[in-house]
N, C-alpha and C. Protein backbone atom coordinates (compact mmCIF):
# COMPACT_ATOMS: atom_id res chain seq x y z
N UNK A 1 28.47 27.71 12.39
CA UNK A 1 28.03 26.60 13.22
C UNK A 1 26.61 26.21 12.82
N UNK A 2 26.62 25.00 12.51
CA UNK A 2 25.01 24.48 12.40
C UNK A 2 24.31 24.72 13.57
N UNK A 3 23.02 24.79 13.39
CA UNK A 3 21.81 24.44 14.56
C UNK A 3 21.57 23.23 14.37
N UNK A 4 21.39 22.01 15.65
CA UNK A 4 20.67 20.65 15.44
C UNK A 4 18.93 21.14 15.65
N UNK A 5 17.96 20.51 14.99
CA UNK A 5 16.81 20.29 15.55
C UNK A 5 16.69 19.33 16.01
N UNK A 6 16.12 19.23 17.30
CA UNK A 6 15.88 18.04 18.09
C UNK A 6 14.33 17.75 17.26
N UNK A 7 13.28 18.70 17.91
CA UNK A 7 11.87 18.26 17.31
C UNK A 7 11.11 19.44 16.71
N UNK A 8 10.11 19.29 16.32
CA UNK A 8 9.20 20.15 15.89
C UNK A 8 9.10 21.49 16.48
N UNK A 9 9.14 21.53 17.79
CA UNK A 9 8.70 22.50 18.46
C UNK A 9 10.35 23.71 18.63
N UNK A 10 11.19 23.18 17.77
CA UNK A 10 12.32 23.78 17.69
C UNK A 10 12.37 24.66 16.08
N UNK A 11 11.05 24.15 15.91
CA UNK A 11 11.18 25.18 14.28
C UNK A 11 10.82 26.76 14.84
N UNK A 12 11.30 26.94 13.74
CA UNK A 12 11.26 28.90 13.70
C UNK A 12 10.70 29.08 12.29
N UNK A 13 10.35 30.29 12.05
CA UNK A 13 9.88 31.57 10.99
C UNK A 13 10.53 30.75 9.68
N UNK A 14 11.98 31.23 10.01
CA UNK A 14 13.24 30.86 9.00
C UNK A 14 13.07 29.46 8.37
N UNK A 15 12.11 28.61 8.67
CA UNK A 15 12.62 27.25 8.58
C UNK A 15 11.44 26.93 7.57
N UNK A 16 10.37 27.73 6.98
CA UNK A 16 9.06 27.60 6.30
C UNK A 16 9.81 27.06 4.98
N UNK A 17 10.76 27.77 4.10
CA UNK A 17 11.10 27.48 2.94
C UNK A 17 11.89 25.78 3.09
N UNK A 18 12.41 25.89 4.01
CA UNK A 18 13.13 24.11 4.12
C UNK A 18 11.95 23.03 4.27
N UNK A 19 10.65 23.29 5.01
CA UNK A 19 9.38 22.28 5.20
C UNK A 19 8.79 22.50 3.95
N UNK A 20 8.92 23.32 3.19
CA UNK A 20 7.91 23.46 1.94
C UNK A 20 8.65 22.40 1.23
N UNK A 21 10.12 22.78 1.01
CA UNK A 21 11.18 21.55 -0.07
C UNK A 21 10.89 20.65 0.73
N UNK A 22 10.71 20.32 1.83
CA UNK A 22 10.71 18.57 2.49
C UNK A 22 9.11 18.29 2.01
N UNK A 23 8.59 18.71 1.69
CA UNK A 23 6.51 18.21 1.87
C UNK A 23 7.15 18.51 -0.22
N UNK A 24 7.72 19.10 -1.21
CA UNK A 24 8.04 18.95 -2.10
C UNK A 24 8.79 17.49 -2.34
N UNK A 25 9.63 16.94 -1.82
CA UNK A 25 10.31 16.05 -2.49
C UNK A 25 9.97 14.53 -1.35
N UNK A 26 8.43 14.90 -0.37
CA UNK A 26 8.36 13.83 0.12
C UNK A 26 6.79 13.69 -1.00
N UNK A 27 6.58 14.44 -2.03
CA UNK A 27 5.04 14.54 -2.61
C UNK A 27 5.96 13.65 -3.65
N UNK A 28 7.26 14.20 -4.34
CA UNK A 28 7.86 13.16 -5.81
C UNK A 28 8.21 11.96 -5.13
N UNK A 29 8.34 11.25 -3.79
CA UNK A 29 8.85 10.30 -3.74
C UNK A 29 7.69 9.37 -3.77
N UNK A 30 6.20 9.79 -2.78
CA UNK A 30 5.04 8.94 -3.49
C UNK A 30 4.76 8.82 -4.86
N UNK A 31 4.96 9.82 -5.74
CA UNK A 31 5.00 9.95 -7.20
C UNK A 31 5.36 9.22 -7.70
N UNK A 32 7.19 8.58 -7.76
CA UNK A 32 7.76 8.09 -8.28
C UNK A 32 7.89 6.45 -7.83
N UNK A 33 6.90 5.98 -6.31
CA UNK A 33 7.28 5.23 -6.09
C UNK A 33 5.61 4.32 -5.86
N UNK A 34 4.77 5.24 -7.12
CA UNK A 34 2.76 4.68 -6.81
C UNK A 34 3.24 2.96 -7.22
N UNK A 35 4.02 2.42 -8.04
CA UNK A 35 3.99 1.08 -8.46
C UNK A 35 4.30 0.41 -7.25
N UNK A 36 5.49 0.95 -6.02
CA UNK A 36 5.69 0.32 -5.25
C UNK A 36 4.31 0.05 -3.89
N UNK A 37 3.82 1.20 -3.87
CA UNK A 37 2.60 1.06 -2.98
C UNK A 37 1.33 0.45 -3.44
N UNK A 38 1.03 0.41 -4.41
CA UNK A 38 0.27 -0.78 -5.45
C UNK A 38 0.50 -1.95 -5.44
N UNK A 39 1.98 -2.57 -5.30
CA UNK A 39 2.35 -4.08 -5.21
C UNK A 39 2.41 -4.10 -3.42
N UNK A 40 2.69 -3.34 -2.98
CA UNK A 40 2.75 -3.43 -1.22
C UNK A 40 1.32 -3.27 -0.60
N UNK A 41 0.59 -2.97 -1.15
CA UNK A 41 -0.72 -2.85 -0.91
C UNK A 41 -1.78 -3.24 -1.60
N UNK A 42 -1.44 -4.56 -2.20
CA UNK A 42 -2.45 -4.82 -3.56
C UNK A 42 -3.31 -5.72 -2.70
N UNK A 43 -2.82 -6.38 -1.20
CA UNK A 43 -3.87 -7.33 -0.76
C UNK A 43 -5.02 -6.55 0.38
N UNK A 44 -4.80 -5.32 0.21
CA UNK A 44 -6.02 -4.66 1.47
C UNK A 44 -7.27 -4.08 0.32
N UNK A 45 -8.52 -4.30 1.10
CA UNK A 45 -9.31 -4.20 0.27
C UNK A 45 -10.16 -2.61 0.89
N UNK A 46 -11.48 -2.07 0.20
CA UNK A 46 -11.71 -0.81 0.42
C UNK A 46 -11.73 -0.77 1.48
N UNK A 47 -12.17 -2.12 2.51
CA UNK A 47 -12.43 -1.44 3.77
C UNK A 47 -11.59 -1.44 4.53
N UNK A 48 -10.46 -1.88 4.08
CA UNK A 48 -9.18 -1.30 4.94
C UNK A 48 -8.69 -0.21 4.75
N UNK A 49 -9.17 0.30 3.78
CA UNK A 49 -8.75 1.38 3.21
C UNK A 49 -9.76 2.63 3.38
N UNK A 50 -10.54 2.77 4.32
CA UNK A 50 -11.64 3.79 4.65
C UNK A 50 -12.83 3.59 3.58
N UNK A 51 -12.97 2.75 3.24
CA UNK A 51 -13.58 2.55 1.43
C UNK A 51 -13.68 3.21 0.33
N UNK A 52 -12.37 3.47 0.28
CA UNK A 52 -11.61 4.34 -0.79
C UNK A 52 -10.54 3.44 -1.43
N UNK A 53 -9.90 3.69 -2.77
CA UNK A 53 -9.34 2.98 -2.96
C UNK A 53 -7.84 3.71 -2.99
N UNK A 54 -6.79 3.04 -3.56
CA UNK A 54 -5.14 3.24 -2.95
C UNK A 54 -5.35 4.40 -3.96
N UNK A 55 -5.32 4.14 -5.07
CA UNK A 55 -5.04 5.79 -5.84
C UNK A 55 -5.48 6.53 -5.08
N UNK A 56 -6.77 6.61 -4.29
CA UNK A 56 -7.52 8.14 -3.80
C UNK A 56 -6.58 8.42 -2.45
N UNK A 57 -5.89 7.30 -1.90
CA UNK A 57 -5.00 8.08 -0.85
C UNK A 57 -3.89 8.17 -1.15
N UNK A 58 -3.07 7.74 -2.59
CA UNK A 58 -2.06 8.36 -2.95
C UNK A 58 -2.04 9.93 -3.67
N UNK A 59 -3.63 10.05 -3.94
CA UNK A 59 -3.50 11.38 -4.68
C UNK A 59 -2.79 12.33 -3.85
N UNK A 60 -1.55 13.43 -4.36
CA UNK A 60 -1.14 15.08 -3.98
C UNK A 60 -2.26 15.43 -2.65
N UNK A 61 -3.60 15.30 -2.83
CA UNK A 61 -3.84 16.35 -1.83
C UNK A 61 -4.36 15.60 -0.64
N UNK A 62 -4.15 14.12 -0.64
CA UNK A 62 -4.31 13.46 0.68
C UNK A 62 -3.05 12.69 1.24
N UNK A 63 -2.01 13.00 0.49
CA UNK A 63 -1.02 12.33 1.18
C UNK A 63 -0.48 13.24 2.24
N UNK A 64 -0.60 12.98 3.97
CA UNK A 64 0.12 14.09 4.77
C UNK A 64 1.67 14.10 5.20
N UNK A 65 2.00 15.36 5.85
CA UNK A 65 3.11 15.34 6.50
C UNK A 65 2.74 16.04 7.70
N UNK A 66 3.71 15.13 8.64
CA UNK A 66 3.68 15.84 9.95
C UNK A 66 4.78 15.18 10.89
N UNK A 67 4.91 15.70 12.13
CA UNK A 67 5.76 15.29 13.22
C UNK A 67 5.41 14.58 14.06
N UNK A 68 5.88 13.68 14.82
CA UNK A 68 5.96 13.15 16.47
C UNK A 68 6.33 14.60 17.03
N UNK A 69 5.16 14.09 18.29
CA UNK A 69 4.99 15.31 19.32
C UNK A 69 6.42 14.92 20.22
N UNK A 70 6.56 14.04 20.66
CA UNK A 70 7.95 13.87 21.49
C UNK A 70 8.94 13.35 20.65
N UNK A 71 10.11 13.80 20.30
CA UNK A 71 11.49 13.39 19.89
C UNK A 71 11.47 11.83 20.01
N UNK A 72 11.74 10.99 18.56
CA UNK A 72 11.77 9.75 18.51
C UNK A 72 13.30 9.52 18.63
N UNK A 73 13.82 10.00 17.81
CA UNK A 73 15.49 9.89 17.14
C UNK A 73 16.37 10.54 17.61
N UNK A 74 15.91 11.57 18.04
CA UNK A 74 17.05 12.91 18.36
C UNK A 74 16.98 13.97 17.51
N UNK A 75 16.31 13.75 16.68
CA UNK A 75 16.71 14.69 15.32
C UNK A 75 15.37 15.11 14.65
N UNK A 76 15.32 16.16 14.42
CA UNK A 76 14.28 16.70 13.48
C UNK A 76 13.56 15.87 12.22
N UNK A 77 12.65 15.24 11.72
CA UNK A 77 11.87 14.65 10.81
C UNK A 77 10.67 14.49 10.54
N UNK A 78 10.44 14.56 9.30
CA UNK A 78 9.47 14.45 8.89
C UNK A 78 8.33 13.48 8.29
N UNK A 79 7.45 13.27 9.07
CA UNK A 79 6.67 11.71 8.51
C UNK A 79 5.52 12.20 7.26
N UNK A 80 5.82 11.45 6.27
CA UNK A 80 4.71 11.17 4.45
C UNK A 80 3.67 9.94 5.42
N UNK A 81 2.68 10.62 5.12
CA UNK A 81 1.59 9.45 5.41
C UNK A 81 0.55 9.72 4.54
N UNK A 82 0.45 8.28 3.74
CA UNK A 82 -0.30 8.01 2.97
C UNK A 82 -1.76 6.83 3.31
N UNK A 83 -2.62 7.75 3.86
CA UNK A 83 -4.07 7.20 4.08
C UNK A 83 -4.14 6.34 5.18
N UNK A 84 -4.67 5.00 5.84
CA UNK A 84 -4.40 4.59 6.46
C UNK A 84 -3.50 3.29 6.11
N UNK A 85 -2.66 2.89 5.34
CA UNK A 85 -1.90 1.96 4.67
C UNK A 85 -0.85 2.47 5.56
N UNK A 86 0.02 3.83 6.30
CA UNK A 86 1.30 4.01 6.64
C UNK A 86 0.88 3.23 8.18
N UNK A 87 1.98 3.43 8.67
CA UNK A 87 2.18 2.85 9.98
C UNK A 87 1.37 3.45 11.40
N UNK A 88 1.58 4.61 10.76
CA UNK A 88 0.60 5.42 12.22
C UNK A 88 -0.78 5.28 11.52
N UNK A 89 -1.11 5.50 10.32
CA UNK A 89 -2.71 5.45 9.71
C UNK A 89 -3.32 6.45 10.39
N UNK A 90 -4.67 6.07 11.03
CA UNK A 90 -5.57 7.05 11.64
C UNK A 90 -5.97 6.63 12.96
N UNK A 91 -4.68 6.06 13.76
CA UNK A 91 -4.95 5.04 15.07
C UNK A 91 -5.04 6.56 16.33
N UNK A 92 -5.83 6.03 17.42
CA UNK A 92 -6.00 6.97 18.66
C UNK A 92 -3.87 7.94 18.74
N UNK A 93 -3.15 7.11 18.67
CA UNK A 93 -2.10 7.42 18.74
C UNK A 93 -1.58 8.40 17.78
N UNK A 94 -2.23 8.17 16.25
CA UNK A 94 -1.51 8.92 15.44
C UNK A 94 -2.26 10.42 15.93
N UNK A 95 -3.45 10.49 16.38
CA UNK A 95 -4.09 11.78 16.27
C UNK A 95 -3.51 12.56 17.75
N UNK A 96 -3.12 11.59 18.95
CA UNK A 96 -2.95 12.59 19.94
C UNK A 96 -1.37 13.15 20.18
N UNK A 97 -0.65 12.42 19.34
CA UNK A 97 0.75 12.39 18.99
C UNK A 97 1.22 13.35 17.83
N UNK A 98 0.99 13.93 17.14
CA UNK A 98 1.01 14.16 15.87
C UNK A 98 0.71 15.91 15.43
N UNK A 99 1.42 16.17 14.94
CA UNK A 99 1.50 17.61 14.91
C UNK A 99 1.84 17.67 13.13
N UNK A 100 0.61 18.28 12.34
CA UNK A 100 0.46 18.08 10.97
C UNK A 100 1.18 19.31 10.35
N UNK A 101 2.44 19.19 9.30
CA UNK A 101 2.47 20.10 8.69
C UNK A 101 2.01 21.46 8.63
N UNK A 102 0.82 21.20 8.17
CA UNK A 102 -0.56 22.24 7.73
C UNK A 102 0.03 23.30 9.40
N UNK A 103 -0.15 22.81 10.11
CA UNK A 103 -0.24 23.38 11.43
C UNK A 103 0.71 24.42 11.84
N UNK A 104 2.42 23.64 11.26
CA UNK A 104 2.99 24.55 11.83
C UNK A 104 3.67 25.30 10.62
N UNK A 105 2.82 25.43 9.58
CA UNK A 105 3.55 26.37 8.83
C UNK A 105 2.24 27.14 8.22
């Protein structure tokens, strides 16, 4: 019988090697997809961008992962956020909502 995860707070011990492959193949999908965030983001300028530019928040060691604190979907997932260009960015919401990777593993 499978286990469903509803949210974050349903991870266990056991579950470290499955978040490592998810934060692995959510790091190759910014990788494989920098041309698309370059043409989707070619009209914000540094200071939308913390005054940094898009490469420095696509680099490996600033792109994050993390969770919604309350169940959006039903289902266990994982959010890639890349600098403030993603949807949550660095808004009052993303920080009191938001439970980072780093955190729970």
């Amino acid at each position: 019988a499978s286990i469903r995860l509803r949210w974050v707070f349903d991870l266990a011990p056991e579950h470290a090697t499955l978040l490592r492959q998810m934060r692995t193949v959510g790091l190759r999908f910014v990788r494989e997809n920098r041309q698309w965030f370059e043409r989707r983001y070619a009209h914000l300028r540094r200071a939308d961008l913390k005054g940094r530019s898009l490469k420095y928040w696509l680099d490996d060691s600033r792109v994050q992962f993390g969770f919604h604190v309350h169940p959006s979907v039903g289902y266990l997932h994982m959010h890639v956020l890349v600098g403030p260009v993603t949807e949550y960015g660095y808004s009052d919401y993303y920080r009191e909502n938001w439970v980072p990777l780093a955190m729970v593993l």
